[in-house]
C-alpha atoms as a PDB file:
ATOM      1  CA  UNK A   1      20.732   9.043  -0.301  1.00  0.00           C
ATOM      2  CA  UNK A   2      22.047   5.910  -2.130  1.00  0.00           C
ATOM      3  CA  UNK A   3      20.564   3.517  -0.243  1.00  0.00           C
ATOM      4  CA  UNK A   4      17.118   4.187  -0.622  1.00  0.00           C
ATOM      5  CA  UNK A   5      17.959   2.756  -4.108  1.00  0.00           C
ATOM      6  CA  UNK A   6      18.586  -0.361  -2.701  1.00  0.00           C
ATOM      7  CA  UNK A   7      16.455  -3.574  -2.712  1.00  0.00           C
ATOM      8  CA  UNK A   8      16.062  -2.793   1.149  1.00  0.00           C
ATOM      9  CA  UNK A   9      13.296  -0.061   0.172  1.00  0.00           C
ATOM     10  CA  UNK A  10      11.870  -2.095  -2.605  1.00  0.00           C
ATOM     11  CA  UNK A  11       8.248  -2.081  -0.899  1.00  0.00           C
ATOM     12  CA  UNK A  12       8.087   1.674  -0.340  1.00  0.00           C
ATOM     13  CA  UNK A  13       9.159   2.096  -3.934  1.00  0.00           C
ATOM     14  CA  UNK A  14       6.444  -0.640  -4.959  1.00  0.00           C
ATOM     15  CA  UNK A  15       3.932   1.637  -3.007  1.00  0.00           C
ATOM     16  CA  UNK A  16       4.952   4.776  -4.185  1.00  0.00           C
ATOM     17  CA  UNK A  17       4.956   4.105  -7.630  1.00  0.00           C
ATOM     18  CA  UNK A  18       1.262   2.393  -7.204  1.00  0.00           C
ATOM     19  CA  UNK A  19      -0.154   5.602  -5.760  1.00  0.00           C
ATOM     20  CA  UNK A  20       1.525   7.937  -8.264  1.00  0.00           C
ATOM     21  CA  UNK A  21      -0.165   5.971 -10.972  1.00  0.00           C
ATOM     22  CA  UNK A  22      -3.507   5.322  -9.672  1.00  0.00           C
ATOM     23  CA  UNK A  23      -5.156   8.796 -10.304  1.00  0.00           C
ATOM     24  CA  UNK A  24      -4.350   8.762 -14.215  1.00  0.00           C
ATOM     25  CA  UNK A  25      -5.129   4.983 -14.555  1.00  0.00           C
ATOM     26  CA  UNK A  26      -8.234   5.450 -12.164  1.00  0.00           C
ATOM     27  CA  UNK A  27      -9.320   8.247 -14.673  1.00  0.00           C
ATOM     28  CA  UNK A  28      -8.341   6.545 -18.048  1.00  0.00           C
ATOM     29  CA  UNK A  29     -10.504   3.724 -17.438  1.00  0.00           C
ATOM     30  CA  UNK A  30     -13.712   6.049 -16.018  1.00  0.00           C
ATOM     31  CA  UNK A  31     -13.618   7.667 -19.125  1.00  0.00           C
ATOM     32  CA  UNK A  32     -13.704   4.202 -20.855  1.00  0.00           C
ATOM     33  CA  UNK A  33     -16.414   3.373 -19.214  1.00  0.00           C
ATOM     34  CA  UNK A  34     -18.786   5.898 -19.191  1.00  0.00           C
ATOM     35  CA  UNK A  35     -17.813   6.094 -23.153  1.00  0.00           C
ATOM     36  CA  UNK A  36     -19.305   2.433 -23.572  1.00  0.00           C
ATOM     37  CA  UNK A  37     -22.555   2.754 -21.420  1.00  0.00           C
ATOM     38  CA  UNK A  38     -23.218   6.202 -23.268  1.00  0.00           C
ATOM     39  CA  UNK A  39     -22.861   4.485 -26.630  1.00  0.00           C
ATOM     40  CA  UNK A  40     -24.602   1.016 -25.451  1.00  0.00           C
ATOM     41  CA  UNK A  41     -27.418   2.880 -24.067  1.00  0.00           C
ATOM     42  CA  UNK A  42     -27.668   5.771 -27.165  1.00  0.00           C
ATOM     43  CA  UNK A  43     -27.565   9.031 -24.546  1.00  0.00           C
ATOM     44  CA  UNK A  44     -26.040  10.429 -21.804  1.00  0.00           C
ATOM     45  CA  UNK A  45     -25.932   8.390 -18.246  1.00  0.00           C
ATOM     46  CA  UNK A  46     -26.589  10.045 -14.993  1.00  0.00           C
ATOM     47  CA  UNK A  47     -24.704  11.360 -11.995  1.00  0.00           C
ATOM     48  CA  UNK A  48     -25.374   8.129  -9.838  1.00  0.00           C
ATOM     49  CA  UNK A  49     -24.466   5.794 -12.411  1.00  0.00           C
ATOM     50  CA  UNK A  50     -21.017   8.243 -13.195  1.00  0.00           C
ATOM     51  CA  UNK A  51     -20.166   7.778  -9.585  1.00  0.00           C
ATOM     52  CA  UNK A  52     -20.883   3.910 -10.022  1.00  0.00           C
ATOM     53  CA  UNK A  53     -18.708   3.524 -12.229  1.00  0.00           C
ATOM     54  CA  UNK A  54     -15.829   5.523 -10.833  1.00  0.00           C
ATOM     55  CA  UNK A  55     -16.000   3.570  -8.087  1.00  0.00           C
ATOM     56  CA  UNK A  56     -15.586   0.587  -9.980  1.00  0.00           C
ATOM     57  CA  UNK A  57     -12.809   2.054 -11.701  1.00  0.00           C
ATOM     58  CA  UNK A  58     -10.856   2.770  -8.603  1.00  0.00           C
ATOM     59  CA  UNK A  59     -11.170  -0.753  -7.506  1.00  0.00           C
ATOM     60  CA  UNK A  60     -10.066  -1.747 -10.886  1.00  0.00           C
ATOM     61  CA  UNK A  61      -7.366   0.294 -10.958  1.00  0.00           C
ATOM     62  CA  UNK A  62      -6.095  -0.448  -7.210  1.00  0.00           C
ATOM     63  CA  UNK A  63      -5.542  -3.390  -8.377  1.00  0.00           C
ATOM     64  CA  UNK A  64      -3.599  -2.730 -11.853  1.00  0.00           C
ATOM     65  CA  UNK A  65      -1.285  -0.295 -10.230  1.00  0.00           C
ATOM     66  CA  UNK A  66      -0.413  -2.765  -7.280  1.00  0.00           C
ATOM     67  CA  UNK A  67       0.282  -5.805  -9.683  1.00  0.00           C
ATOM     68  CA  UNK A  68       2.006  -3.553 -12.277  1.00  0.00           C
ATOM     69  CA  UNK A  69       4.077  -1.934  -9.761  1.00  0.00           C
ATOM     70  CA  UNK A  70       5.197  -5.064  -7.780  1.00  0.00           C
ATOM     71  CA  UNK A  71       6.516  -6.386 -10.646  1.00  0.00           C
ATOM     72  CA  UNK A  72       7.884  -3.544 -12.286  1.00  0.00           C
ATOM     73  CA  UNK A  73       9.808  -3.066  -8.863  1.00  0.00           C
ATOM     74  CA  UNK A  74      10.802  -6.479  -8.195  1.00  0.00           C
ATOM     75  CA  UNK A  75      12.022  -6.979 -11.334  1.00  0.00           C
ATOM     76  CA  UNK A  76      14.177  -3.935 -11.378  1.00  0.00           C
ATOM     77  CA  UNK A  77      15.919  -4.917  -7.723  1.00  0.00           C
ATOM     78  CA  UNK A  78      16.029  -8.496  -8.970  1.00  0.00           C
ATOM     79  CA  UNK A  79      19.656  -9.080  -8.760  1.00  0.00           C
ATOM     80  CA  UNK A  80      20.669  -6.833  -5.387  1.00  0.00           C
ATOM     81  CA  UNK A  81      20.314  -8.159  -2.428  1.00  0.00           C
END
């Protein structure tokens, strides 16, 4: 069990720890963004845009989780080899 702390497994651990993040992070910034077109347009914004924008934010936050978790990871197996 040891040795799947080891910087051998360093990529699964950089993917694992993207995916466990990516639903709240995906959700945090939907919210954010439906917030500001509801307030920059004065009501409520429709279904289609909604799912616009969610898809946005899952592309947005692909990418934050991947970055964040590469070098959260390689930083933490920095010195084993």
């Amino acid at each position: 069990m040891e040795e799947f702390f080891s910087a051998k497994y360093q990529y699964l651990w950089m993917i694992l720890l993207a995916a466990m993040l990516f639903l709240p992070v995906r959700q945090l910034i939907w919210v954010l963004m439906v917030r500001r077109a509801q307030k920059k347009l004065g009501q409520d914004i429709d279904i289609t845009e909604q799912d616009r924008l969610k898809n946005r934010a899952a592309v947005t936050a692909a990418l934050l989780c991947f970055v964040f978790s590469a070098f959260y990871v390689l930083n933490l197996f920095q010195g084993q080899s």
